[in-house]
C-alpha atoms as a PDB file:
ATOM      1  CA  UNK A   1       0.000   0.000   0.000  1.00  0.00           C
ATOM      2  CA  UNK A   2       1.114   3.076  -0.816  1.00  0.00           C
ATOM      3  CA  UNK A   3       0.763   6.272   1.337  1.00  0.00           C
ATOM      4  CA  UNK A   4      -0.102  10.054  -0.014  1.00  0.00           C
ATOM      5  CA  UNK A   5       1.333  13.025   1.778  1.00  0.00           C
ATOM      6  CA  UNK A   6      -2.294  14.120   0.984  1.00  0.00           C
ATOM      7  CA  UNK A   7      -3.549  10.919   2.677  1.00  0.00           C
ATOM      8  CA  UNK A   8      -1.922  11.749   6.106  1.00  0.00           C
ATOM      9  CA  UNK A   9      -3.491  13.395   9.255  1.00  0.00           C
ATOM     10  CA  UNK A  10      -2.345  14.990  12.386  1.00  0.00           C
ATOM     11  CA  UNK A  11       0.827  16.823  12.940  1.00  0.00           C
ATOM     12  CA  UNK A  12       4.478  15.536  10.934  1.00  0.00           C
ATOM     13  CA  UNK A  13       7.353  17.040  12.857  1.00  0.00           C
ATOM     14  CA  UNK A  14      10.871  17.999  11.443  1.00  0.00           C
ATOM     15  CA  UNK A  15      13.823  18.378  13.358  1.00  0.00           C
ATOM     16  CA  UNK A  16      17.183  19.217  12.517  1.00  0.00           C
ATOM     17  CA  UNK A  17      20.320  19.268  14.829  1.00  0.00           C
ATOM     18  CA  UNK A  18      22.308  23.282  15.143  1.00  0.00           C
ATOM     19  CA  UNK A  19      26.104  22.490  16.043  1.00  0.00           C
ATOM     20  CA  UNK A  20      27.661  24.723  18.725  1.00  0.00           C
ATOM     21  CA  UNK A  21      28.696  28.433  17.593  1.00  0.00           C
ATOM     22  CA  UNK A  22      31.621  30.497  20.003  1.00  0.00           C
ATOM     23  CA  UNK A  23      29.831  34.056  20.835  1.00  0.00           C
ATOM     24  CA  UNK A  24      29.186  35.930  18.445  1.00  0.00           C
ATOM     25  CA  UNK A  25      29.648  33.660  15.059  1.00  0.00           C
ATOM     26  CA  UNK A  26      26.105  33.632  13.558  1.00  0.00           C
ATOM     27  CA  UNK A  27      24.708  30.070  11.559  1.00  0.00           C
ATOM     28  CA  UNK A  28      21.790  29.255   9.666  1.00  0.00           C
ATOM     29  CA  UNK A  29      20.530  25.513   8.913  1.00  0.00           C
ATOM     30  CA  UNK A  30      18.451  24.287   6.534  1.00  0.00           C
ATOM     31  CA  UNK A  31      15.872  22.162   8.092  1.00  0.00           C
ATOM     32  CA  UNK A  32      13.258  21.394   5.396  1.00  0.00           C
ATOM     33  CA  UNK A  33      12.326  22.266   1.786  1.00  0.00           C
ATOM     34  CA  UNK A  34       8.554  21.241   1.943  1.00  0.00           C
ATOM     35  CA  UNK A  35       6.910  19.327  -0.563  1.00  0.00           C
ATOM     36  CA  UNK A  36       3.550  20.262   0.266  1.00  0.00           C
ATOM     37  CA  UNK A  37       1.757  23.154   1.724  1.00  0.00           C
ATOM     38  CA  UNK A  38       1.528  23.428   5.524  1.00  0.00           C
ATOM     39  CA  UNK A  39      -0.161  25.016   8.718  1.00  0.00           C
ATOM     40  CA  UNK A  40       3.258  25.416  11.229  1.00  0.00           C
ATOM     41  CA  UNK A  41       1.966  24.422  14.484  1.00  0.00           C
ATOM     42  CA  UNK A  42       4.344  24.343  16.672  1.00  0.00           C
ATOM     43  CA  UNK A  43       7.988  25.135  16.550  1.00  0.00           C
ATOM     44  CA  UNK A  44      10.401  24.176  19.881  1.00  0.00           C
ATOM     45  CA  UNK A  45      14.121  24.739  20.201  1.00  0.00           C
ATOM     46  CA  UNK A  46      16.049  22.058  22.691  1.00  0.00           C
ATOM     47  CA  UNK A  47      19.313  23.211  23.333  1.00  0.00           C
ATOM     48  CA  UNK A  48      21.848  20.471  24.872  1.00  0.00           C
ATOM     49  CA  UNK A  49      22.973  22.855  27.765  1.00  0.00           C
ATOM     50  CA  UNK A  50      21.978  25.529  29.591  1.00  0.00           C
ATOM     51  CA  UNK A  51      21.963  29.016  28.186  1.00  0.00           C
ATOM     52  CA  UNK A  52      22.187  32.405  30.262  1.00  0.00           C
ATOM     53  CA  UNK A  53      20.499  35.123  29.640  1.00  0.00           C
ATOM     54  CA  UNK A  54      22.377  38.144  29.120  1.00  0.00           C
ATOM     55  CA  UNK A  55      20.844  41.250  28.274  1.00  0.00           C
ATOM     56  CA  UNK A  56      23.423  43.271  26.262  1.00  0.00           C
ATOM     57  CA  UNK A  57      24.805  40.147  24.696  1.00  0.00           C
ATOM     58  CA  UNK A  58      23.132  37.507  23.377  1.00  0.00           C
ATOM     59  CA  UNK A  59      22.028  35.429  20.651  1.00  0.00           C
ATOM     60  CA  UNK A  60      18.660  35.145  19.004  1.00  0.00           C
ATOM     61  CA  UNK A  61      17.179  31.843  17.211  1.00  0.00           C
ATOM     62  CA  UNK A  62      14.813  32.582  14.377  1.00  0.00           C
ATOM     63  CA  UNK A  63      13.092  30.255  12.540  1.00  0.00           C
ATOM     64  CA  UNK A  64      12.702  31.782   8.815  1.00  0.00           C
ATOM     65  CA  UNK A  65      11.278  30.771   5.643  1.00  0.00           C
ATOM     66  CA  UNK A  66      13.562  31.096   3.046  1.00  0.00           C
ATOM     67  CA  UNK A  67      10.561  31.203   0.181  1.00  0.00           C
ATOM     68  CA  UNK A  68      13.253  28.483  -2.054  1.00  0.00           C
ATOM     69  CA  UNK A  69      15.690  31.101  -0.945  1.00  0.00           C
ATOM     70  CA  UNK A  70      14.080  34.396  -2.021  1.00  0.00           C
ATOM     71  CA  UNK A  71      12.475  34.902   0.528  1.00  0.00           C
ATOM     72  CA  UNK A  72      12.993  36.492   4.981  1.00  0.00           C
ATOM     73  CA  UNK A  73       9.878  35.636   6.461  1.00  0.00           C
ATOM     74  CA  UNK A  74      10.396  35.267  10.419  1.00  0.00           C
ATOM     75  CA  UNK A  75       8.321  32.872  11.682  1.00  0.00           C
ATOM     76  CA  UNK A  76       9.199  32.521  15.278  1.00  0.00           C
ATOM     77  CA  UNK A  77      12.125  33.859  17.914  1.00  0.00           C
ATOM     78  CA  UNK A  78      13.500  33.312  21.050  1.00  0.00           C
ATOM     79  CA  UNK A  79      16.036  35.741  22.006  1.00  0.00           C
ATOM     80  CA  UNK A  80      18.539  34.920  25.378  1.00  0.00           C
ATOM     81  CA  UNK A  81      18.241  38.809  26.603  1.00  0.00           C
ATOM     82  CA  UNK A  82      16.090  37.786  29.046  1.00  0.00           C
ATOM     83  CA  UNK A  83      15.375  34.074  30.319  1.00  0.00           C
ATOM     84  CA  UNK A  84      17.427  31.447  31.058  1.00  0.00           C
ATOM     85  CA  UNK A  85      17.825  27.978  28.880  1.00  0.00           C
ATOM     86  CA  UNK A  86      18.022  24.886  30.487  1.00  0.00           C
ATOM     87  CA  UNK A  87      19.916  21.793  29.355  1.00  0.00           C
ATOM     88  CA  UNK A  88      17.177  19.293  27.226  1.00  0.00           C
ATOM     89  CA  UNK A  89      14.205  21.482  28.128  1.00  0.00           C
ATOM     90  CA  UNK A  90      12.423  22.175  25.113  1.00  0.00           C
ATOM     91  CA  UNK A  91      11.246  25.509  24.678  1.00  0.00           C
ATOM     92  CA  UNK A  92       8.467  26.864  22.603  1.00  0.00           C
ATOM     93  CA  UNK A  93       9.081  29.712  20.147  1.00  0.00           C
ATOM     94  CA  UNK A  94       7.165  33.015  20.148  1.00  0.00           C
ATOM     95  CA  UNK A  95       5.166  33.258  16.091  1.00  0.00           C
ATOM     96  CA  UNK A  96       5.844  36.103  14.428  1.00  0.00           C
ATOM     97  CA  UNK A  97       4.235  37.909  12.810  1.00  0.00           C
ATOM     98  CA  UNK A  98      -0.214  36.656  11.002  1.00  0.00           C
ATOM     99  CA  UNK A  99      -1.692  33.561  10.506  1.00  0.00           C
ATOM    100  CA  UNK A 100      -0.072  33.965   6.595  1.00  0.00           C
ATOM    101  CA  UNK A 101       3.313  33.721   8.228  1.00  0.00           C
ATOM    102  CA  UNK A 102       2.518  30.077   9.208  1.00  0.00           C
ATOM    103  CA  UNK A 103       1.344  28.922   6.214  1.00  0.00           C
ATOM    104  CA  UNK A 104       4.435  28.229   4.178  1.00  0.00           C
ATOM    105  CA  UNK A 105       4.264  26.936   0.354  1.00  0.00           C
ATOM    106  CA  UNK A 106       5.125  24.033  -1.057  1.00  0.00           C
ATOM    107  CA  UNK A 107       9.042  24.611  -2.016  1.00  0.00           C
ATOM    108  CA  UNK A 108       9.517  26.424   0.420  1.00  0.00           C
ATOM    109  CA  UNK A 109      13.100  26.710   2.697  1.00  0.00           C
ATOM    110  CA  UNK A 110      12.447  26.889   6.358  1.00  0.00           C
ATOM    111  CA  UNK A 111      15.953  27.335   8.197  1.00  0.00           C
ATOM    112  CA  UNK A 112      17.099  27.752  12.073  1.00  0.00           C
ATOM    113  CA  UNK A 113      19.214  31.118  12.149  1.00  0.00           C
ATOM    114  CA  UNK A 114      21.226  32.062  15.294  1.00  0.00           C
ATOM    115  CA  UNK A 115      22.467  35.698  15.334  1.00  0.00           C
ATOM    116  CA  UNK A 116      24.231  37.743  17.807  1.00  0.00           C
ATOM    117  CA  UNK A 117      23.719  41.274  19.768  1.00  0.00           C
ATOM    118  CA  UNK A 118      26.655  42.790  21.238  1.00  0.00           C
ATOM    119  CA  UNK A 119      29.757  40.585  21.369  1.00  0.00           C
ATOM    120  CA  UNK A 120      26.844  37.571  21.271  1.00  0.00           C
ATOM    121  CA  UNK A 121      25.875  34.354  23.294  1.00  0.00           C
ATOM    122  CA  UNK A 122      27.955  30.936  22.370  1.00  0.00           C
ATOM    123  CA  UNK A 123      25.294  28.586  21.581  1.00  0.00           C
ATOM    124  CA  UNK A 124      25.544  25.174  22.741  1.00  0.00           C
ATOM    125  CA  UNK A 125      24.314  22.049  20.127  1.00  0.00           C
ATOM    126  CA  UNK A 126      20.975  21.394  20.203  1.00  0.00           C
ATOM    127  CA  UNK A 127      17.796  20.087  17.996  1.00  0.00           C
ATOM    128  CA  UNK A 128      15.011  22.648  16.380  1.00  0.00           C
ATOM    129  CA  UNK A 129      11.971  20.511  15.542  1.00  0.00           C
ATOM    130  CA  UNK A 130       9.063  21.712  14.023  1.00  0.00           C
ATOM    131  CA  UNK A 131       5.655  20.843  13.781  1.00  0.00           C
ATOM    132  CA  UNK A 132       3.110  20.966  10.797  1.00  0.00           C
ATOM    133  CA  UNK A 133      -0.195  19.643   9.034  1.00  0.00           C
ATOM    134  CA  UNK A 134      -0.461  19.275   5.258  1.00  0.00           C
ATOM    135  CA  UNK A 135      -3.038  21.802   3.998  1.00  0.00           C
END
């Protein structure tokens, strides 16, 4: 029997691993190009160690979609200004931005970005996963 992306139900969720970044060194990975259209539901970042909060520097995780890489739409943050992070807690990210936001198109790149404010916030490894329906 053969199964239909169209044919599932419920929530699929896609995680992909960030490696550790040193202060201030900004990354960005790919974690899906979707072959369908989807609803984002929920989006959680699990870092591997704890992370202070620092409010003059710090790093920032957005999730983004990349539109097949033409595109800047933030979809959801969590900046370490305020907050701590512990160690295998998984957090959930703050949406950005309408309901149109979380609606990506089929092709499209969503990514993980990390960047930095002031000298920045050394990130430990960790796993973004996120969660989505077919629509």
């Amino acid at each position: 029997m053969t199964v239909k992306f169209d044919e599932l139900r419920g929530d699929i969720t896609y995680g992909v691993t960030v490696p550790p970044t040193a202060a201030g060194t900004a990354v960005e990975v790919p974690i899906i190009r979707l072959p369908f259209a989807a609803l984002i539901t929920e989006i959680l970042w699990i870092p591997s160690a704890a992370m202070a909060a620092n409010a003059s520097n710090y790093a920032t995780l957005t999730v983004r979609n990349r539109q097949a890489g033409a595109g800047n739409i933030a979809i959801a943050s969590r900046a370490y200004n305020a907050g701590n992070g512990m160690a295998n807690v998984p957090e959930v990210l703050a949406q950005a931005g309408s309901n149109e936001t979380l609606m990506p198109a089929a092709g499209d790149v969503l990514t993980a970005h990390f960047t930095h404010t002031g000298t920045g916030l050394a990130v430990p490894a960790g796993l973004v996963q996120i969660k989505l329906r077919i629509r």
